[in-house]
C-alpha atoms as a PDB file:
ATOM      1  CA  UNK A   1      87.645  76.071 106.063  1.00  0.00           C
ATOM      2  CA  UNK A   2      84.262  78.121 106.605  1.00  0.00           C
ATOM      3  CA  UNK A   3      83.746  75.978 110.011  1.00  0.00           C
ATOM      4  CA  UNK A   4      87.046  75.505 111.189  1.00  0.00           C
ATOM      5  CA  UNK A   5      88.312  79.454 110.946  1.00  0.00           C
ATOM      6  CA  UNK A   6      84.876  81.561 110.548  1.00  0.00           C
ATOM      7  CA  UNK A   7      83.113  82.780 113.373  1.00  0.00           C
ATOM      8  CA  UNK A   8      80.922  85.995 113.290  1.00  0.00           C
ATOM      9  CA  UNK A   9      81.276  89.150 111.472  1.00  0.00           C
ATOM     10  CA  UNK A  10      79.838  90.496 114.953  1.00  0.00           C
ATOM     11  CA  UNK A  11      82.503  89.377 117.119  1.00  0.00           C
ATOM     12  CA  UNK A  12      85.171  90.691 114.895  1.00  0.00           C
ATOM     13  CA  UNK A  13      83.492  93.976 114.744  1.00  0.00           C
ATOM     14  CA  UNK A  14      83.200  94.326 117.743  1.00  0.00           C
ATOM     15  CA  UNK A  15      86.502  93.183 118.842  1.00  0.00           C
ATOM     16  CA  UNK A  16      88.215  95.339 116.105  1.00  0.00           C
ATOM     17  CA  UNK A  17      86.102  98.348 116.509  1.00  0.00           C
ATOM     18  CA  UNK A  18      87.365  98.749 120.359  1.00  0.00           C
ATOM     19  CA  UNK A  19      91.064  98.395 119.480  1.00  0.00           C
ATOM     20  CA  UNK A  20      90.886 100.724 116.135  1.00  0.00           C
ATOM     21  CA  UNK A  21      88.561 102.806 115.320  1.00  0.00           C
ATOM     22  CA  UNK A  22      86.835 104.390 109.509  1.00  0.00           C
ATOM     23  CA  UNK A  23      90.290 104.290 107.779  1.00  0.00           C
ATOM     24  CA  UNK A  24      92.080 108.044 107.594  1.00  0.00           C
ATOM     25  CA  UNK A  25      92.613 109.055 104.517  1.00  0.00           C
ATOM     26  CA  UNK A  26      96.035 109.058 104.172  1.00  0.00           C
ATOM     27  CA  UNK A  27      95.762 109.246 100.809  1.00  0.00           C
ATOM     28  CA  UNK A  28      92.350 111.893 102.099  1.00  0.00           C
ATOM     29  CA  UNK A  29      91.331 110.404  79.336  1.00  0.00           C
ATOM     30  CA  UNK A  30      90.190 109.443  75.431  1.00  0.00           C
ATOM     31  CA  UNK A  31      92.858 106.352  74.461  1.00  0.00           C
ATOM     32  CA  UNK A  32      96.694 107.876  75.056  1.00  0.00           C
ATOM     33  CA  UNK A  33      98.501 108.462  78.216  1.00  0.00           C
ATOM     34  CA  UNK A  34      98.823 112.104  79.661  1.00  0.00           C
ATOM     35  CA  UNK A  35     101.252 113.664  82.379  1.00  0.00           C
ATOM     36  CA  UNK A  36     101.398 115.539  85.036  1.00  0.00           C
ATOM     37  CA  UNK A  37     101.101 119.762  84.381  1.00  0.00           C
ATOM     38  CA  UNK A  38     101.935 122.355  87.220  1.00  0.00           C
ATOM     39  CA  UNK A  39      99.522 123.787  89.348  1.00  0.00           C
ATOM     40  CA  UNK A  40      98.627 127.052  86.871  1.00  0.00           C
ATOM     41  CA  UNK A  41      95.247 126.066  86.464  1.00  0.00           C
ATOM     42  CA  UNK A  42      92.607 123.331  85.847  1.00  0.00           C
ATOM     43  CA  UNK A  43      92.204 124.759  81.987  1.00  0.00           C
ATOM     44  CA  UNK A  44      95.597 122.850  81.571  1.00  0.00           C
ATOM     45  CA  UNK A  45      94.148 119.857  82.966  1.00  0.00           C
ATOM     46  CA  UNK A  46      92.510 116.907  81.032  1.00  0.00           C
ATOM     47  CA  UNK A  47      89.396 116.045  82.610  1.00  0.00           C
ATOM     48  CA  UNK A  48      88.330 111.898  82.226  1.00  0.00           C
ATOM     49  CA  UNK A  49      84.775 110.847  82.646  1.00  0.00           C
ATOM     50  CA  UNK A  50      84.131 108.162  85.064  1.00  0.00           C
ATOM     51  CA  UNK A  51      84.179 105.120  83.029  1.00  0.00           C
ATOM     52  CA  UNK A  52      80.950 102.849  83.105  1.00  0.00           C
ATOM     53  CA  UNK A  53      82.744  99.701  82.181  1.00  0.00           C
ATOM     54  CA  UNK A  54      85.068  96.974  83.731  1.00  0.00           C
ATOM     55  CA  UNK A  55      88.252  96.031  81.965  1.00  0.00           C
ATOM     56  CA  UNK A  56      90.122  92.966  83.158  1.00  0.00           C
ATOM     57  CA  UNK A  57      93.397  93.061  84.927  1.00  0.00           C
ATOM     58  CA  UNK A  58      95.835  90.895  86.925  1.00  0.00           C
ATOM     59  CA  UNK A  59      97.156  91.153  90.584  1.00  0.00           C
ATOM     60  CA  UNK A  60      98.776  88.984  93.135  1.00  0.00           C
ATOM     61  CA  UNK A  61      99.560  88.501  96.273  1.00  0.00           C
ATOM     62  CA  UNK A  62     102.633  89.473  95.414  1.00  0.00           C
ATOM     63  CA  UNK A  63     101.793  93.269  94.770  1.00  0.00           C
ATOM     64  CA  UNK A  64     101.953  95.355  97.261  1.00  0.00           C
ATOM     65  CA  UNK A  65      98.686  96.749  98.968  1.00  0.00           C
ATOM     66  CA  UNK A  66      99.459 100.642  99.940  1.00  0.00           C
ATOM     67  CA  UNK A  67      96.653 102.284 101.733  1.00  0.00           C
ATOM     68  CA  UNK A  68      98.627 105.552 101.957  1.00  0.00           C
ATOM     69  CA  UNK A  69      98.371 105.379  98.302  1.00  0.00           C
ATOM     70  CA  UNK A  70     102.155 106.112  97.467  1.00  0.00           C
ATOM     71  CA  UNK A  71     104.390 104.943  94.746  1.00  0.00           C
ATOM     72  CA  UNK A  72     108.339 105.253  95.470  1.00  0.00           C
ATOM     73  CA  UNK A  73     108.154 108.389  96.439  1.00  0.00           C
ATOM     74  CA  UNK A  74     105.463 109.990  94.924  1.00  0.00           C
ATOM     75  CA  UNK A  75     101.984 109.850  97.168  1.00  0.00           C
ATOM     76  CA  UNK A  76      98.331 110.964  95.710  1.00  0.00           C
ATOM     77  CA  UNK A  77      95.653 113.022  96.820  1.00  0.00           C
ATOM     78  CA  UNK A  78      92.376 114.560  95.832  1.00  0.00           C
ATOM     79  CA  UNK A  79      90.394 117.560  96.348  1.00  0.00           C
ATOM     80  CA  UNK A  80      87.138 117.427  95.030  1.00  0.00           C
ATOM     81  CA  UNK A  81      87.374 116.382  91.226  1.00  0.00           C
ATOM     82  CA  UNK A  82      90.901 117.075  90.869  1.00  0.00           C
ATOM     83  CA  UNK A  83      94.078 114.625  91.676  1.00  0.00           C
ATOM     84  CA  UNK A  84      97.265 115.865  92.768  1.00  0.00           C
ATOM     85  CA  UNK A  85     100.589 114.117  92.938  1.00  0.00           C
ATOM     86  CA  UNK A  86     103.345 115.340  95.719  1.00  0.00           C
ATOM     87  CA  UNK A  87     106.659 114.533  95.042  1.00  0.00           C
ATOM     88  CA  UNK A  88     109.981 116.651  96.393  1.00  0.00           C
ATOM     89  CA  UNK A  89     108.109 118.447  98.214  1.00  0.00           C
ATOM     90  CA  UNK A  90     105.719 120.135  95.076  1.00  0.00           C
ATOM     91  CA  UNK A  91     101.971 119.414  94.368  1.00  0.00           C
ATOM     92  CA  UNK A  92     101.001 118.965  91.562  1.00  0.00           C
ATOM     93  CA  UNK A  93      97.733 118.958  89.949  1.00  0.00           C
ATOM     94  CA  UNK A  94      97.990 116.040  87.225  1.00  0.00           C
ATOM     95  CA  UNK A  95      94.488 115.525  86.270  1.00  0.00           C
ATOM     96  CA  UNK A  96      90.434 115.765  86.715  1.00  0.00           C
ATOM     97  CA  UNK A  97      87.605 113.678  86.962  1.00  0.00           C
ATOM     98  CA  UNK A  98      83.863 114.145  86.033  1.00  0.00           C
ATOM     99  CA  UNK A  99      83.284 113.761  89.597  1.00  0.00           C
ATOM    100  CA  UNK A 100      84.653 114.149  93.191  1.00  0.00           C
ATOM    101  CA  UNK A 101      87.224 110.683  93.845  1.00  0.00           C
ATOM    102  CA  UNK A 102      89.069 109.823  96.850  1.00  0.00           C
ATOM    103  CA  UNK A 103      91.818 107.393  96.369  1.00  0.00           C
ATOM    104  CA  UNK A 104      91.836 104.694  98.667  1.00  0.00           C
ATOM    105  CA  UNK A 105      95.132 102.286  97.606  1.00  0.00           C
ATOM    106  CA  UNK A 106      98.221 102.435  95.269  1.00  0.00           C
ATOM    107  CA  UNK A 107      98.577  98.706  94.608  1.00  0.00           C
ATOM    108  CA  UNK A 108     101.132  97.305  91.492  1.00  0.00           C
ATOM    109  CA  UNK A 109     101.005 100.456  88.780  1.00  0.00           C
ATOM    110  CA  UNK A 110      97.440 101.367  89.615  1.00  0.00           C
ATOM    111  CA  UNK A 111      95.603 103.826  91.925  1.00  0.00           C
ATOM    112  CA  UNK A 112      92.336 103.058  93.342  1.00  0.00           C
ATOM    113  CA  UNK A 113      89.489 105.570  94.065  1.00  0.00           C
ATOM    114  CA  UNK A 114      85.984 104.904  94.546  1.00  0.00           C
ATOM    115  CA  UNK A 115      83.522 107.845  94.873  1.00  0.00           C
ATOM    116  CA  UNK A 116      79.703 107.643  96.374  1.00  0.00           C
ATOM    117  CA  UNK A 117      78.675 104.413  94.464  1.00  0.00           C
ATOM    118  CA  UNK A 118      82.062 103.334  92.624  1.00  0.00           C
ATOM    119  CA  UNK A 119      85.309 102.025  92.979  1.00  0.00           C
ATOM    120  CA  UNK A 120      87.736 103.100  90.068  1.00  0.00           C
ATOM    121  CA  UNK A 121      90.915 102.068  88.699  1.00  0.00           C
ATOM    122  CA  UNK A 122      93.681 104.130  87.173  1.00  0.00           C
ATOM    123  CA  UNK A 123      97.016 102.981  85.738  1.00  0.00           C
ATOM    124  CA  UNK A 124      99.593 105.855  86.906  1.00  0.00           C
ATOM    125  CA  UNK A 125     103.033 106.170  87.628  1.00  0.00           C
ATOM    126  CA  UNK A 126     105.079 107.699  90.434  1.00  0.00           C
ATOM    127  CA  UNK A 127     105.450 110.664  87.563  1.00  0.00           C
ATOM    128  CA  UNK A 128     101.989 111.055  87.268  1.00  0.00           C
ATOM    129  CA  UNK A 129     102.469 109.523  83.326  1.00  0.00           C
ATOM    130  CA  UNK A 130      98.627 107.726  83.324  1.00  0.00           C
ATOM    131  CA  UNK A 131      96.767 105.891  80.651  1.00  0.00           C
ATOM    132  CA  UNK A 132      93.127 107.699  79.906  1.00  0.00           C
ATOM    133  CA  UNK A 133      92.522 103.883  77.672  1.00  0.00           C
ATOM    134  CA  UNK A 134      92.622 101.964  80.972  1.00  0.00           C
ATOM    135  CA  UNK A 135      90.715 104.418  83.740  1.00  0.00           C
ATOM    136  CA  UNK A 136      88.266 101.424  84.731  1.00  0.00           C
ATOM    137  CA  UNK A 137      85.285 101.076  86.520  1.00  0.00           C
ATOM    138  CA  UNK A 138      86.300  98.016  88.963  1.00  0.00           C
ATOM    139  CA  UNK A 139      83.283  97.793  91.559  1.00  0.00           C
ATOM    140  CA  UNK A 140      79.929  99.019  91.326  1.00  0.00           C
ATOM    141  CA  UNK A 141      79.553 100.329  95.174  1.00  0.00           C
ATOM    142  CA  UNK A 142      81.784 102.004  97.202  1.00  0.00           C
ATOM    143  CA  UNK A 143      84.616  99.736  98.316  1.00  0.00           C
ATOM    144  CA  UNK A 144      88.233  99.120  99.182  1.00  0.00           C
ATOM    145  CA  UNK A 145      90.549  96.973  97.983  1.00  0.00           C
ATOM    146  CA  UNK A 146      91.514  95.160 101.355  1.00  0.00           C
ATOM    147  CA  UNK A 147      93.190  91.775 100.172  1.00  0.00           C
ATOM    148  CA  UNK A 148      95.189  90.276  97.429  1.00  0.00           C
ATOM    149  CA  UNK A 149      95.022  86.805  95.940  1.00  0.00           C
ATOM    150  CA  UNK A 150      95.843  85.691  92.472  1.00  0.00           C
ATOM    151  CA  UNK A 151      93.461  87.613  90.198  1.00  0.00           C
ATOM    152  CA  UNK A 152      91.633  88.129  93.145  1.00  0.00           C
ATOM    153  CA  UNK A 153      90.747  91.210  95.418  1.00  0.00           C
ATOM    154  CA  UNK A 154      88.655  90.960  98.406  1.00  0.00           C
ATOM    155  CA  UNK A 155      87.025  94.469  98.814  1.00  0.00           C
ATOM    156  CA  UNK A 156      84.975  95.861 101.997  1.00  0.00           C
ATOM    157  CA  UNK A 157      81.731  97.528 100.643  1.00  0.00           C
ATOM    158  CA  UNK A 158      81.477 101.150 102.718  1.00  0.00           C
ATOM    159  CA  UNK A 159      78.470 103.637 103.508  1.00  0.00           C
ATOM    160  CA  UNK A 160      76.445 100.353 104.892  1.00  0.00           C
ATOM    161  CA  UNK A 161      76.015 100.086 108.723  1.00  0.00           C
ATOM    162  CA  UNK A 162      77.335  96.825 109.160  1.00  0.00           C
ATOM    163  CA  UNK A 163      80.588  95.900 107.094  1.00  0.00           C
ATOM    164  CA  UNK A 164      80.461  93.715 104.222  1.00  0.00           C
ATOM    165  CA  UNK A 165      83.240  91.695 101.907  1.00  0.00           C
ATOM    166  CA  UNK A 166      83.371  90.886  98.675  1.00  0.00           C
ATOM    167  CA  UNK A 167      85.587  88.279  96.628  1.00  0.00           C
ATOM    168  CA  UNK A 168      86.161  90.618  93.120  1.00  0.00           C
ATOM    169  CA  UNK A 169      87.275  88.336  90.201  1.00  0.00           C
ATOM    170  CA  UNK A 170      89.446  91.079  88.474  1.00  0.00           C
ATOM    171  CA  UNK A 171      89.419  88.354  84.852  1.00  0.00           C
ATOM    172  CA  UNK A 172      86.017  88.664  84.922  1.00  0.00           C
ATOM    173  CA  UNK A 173      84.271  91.775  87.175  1.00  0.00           C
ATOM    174  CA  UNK A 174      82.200  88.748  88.934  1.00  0.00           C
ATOM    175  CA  UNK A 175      81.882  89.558  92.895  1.00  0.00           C
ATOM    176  CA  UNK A 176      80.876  86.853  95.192  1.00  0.00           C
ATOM    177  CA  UNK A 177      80.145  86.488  99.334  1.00  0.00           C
ATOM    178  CA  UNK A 178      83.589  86.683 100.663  1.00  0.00           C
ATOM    179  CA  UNK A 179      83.419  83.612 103.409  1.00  0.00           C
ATOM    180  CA  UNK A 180      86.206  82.469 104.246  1.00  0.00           C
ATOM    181  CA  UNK A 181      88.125  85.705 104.544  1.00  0.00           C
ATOM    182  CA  UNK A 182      88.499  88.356 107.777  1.00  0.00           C
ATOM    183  CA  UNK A 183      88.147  85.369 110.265  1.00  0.00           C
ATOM    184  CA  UNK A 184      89.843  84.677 113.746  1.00  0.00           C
ATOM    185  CA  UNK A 185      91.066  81.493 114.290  1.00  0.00           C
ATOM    186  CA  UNK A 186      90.331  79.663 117.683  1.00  0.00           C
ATOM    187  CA  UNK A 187      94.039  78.583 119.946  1.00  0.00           C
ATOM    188  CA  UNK A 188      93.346  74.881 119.079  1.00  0.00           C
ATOM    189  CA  UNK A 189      93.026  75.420 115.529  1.00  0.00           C
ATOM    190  CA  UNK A 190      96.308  77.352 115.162  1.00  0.00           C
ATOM    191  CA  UNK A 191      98.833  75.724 112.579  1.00  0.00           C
ATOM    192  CA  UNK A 192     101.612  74.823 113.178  1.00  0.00           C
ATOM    193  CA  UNK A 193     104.454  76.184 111.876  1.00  0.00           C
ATOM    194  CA  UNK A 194     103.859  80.133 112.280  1.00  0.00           C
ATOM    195  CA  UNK A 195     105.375  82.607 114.594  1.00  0.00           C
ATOM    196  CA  UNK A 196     103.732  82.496 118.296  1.00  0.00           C
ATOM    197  CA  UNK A 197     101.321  84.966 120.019  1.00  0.00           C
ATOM    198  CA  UNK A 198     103.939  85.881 122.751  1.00  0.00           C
ATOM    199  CA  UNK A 199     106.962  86.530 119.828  1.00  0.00           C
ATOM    200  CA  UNK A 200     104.135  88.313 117.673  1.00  0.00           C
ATOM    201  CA  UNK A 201     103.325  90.591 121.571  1.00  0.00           C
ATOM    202  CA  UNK A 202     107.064  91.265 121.726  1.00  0.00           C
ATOM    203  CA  UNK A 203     107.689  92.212 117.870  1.00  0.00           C
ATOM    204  CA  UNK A 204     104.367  94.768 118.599  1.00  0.00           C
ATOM    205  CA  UNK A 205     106.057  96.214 121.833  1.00  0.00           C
ATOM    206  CA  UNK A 206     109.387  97.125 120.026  1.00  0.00           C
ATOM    207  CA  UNK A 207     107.757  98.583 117.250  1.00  0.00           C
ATOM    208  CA  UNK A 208     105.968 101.298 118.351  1.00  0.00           C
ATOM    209  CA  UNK A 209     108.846 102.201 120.084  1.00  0.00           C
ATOM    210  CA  UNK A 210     110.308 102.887 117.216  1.00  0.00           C
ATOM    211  CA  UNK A 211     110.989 107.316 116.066  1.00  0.00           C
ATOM    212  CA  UNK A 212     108.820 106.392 113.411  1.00  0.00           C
ATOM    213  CA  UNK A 213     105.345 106.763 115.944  1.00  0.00           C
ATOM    214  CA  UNK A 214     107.403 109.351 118.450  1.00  0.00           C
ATOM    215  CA  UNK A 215     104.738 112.094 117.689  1.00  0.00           C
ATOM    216  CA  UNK A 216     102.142 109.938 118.030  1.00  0.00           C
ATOM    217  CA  UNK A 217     103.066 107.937 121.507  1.00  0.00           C
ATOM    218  CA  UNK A 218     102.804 111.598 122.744  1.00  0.00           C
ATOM    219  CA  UNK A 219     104.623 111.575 126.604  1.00  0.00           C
ATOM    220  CA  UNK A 220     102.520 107.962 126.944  1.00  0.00           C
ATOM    221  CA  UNK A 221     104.342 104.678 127.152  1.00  0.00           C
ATOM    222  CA  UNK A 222     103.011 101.906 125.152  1.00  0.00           C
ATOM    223  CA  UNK A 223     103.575  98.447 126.803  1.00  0.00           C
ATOM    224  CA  UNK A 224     100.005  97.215 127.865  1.00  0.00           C
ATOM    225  CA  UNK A 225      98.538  93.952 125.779  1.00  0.00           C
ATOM    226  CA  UNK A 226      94.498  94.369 125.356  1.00  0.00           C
ATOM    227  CA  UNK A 227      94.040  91.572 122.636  1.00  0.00           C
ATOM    228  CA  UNK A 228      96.478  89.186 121.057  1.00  0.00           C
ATOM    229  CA  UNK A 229      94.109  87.514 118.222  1.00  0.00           C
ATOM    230  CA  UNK A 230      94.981  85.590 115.267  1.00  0.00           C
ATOM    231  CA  UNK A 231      93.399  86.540 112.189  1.00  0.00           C
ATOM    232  CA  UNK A 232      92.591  84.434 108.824  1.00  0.00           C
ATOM    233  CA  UNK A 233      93.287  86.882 105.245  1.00  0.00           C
ATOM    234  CA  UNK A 234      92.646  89.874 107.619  1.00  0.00           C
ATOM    235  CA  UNK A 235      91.613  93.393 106.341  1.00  0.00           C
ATOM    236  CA  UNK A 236      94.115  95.122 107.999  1.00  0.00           C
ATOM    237  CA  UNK A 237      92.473  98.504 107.470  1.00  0.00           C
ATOM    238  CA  UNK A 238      88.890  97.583 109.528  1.00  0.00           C
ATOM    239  CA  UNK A 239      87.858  99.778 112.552  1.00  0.00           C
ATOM    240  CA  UNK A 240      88.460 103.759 113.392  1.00  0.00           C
ATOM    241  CA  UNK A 241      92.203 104.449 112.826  1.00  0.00           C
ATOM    242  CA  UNK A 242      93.617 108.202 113.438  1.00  0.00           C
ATOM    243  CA  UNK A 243      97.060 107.349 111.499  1.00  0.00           C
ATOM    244  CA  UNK A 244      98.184 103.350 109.699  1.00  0.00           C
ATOM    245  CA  UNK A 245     101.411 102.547 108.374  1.00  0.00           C
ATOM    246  CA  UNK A 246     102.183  99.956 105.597  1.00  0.00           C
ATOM    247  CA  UNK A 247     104.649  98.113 105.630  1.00  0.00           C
ATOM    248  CA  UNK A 248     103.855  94.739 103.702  1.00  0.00           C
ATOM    249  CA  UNK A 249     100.694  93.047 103.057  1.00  0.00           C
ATOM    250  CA  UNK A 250      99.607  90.586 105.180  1.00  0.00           C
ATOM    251  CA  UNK A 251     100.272  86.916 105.195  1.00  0.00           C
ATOM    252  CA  UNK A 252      97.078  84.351 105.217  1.00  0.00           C
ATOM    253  CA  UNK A 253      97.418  84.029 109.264  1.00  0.00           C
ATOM    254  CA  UNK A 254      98.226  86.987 110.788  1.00  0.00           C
ATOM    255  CA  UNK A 255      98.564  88.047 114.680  1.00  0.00           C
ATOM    256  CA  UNK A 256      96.236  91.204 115.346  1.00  0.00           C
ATOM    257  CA  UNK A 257      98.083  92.846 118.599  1.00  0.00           C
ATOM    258  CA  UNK A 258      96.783  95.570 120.630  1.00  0.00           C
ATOM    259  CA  UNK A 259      98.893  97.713 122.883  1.00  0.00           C
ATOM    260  CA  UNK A 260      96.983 100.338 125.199  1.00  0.00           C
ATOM    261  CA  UNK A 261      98.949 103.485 126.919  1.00  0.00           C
ATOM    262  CA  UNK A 262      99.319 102.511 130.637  1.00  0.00           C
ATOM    263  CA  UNK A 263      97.877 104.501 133.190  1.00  0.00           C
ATOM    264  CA  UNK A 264      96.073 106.559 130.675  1.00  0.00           C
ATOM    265  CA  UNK A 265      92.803 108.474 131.479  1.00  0.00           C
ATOM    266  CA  UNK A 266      91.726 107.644 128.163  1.00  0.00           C
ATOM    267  CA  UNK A 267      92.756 104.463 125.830  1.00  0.00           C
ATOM    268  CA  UNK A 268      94.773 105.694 122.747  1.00  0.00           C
ATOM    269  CA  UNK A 269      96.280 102.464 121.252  1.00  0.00           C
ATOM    270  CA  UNK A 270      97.990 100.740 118.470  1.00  0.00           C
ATOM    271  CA  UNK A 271      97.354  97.532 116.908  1.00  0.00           C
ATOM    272  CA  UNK A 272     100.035  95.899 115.076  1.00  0.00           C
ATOM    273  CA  UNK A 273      99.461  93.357 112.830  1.00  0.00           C
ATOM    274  CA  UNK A 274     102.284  90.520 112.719  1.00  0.00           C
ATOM    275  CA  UNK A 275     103.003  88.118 109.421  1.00  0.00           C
ATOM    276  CA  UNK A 276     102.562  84.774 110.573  1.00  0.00           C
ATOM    277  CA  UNK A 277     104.904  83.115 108.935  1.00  0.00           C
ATOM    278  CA  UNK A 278     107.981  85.326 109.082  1.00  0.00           C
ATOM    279  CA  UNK A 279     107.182  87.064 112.010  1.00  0.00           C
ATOM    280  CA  UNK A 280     107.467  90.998 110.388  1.00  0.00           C
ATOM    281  CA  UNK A 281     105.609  93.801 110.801  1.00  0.00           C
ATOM    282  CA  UNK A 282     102.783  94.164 108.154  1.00  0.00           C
ATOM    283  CA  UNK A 283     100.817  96.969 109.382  1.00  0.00           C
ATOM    284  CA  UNK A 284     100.429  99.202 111.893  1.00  0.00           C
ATOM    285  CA  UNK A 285      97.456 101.241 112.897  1.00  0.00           C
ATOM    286  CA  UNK A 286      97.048 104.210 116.006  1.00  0.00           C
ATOM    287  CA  UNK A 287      93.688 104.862 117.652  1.00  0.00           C
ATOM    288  CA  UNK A 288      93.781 108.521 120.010  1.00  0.00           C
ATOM    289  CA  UNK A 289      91.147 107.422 122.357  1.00  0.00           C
END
């Protein structure tokens, strides 16, 4: 697989890095479970250490990977050591950590934060109902989870100049050299059977037409193709974005499509990146310039 889909981590940078541009933050304990308390003041709060430990637990590629980090429709945020959940339009301040976390995914009944050198794991519900007993330490760098395999999580390492992958086996804490992951795959090594480049161009050009990016099209018109590449187990989140929607995760090929603002003085864009095998919309990502 390594030498039919890999190429270099160089070309996909830079490739990636001209059509996005680092991920916006959309998203910015003793043994029990605790819940959310109003905002009156952190004395109400419990406050969890950050855990030193790794505790096993399961995922799929089933299980959605949400980068805003939202859960029905509830969505989590921190400021400095303190998490808050919104929800009918209220904040709420539902807990604090020994140190300053930003979350970085909602993915099955778990949020993920990683702060300086960590990446952390908390079991919480759209309620803000957590369990103290199973605030884990997942990752011991900075990362984010990217990908989803059974019991597996590919996570990009951050704060390093070049980018970096890891394979995480979440049974067992082990990481290991993600290879054959984050690849584009060359025209005459494209499977058959998966949607093709120019339905995957068209699905990107109606789709951000769509109200949903109105405020971000601006008075631009959005029907210019830059790059059509497909991508092996992408990490849909690599590269400067301004604003990303999720939608589903992606499928193991996946069309990376790039639509620029014609006749613009500068080059805001969005990339859209198309499921391979049922031809929907998995992500979508806006760059301003």
């Amino acid at each position: 697989m390594q030498n039919i889909f890999w190429k270099t981590k160089k070309f996909l940078a830079v490739l990636l890095s001209s059509v996005l541009a680092v991920l916006c933050a959309a998203c910015t304990n003793s043994a029990g479970t605790g819940a959310a308390s109003a905002v009156s003041g952190p004395a109400q709060l419990e406050t969890l250490a950050l855990p030193e430990t790794f505790v096993p637990f399961a995922c799929s590629a089933s299980d959605f990977l949400n980068w805003q980090c939202t859960a029905d429709d509830a969505s989590f945020s921190a400021q400095g050591n303190t998490l808050y959940l919104e929800k009918s339009g209220s904040k709420t301040a539902v807990l604090q950590f020994g140190a300053a976390l930003t979350p970085c995914a909602y993915i099955g009944n778990a949020l993920y934060l990683h702060s300086s050198g960590d990446l952390y794991r908390l079991v919480i519900d759209a309620n803000g109902n957590y369990d103290s007993s199973a605030f884990s330490l997942v990752y011991d760098s900075p990362s984010i989870p990217v990908y989803l395999e059974e019991n597996k999580m590919l996570l990009r390492v951050l704060g390093t100049q070049n980018a970096f992958w890891r394979v995480l086996d979440t049974q067992t804490g082990e990481g290991t050299v993600a290879e054959d992951y984050n690849g584009y795959v060359d025209e005459e090594n494209t499977p058959s059977g998966i949607v093709s480049a120019e339905q995957a161009q068209q699905t990107a050009r109606a789709e951000i037409q769509k109200e949903t990016y109105a405020s971000v099209r601006g008075g631009y018109t959005f029907t210019t193709l830059n790059a059509t590449v497909l991508m092996y187990k992408p990490d849909l989140t690599f590269g400067r974005q301004d604003r990303s929607w999720s939608y589903r995760n992606a499928s193991p090929y996946c069309w990376c499509v790039c639509v620029v603002a014609d006749n613009a003085a500068s080059a805001p864009a969005f990339t859209c990146y198309i499921n391979g095998d049922s031809g929907a919309v998995a992500y979508v990502a806006y760059c301003a310039d």
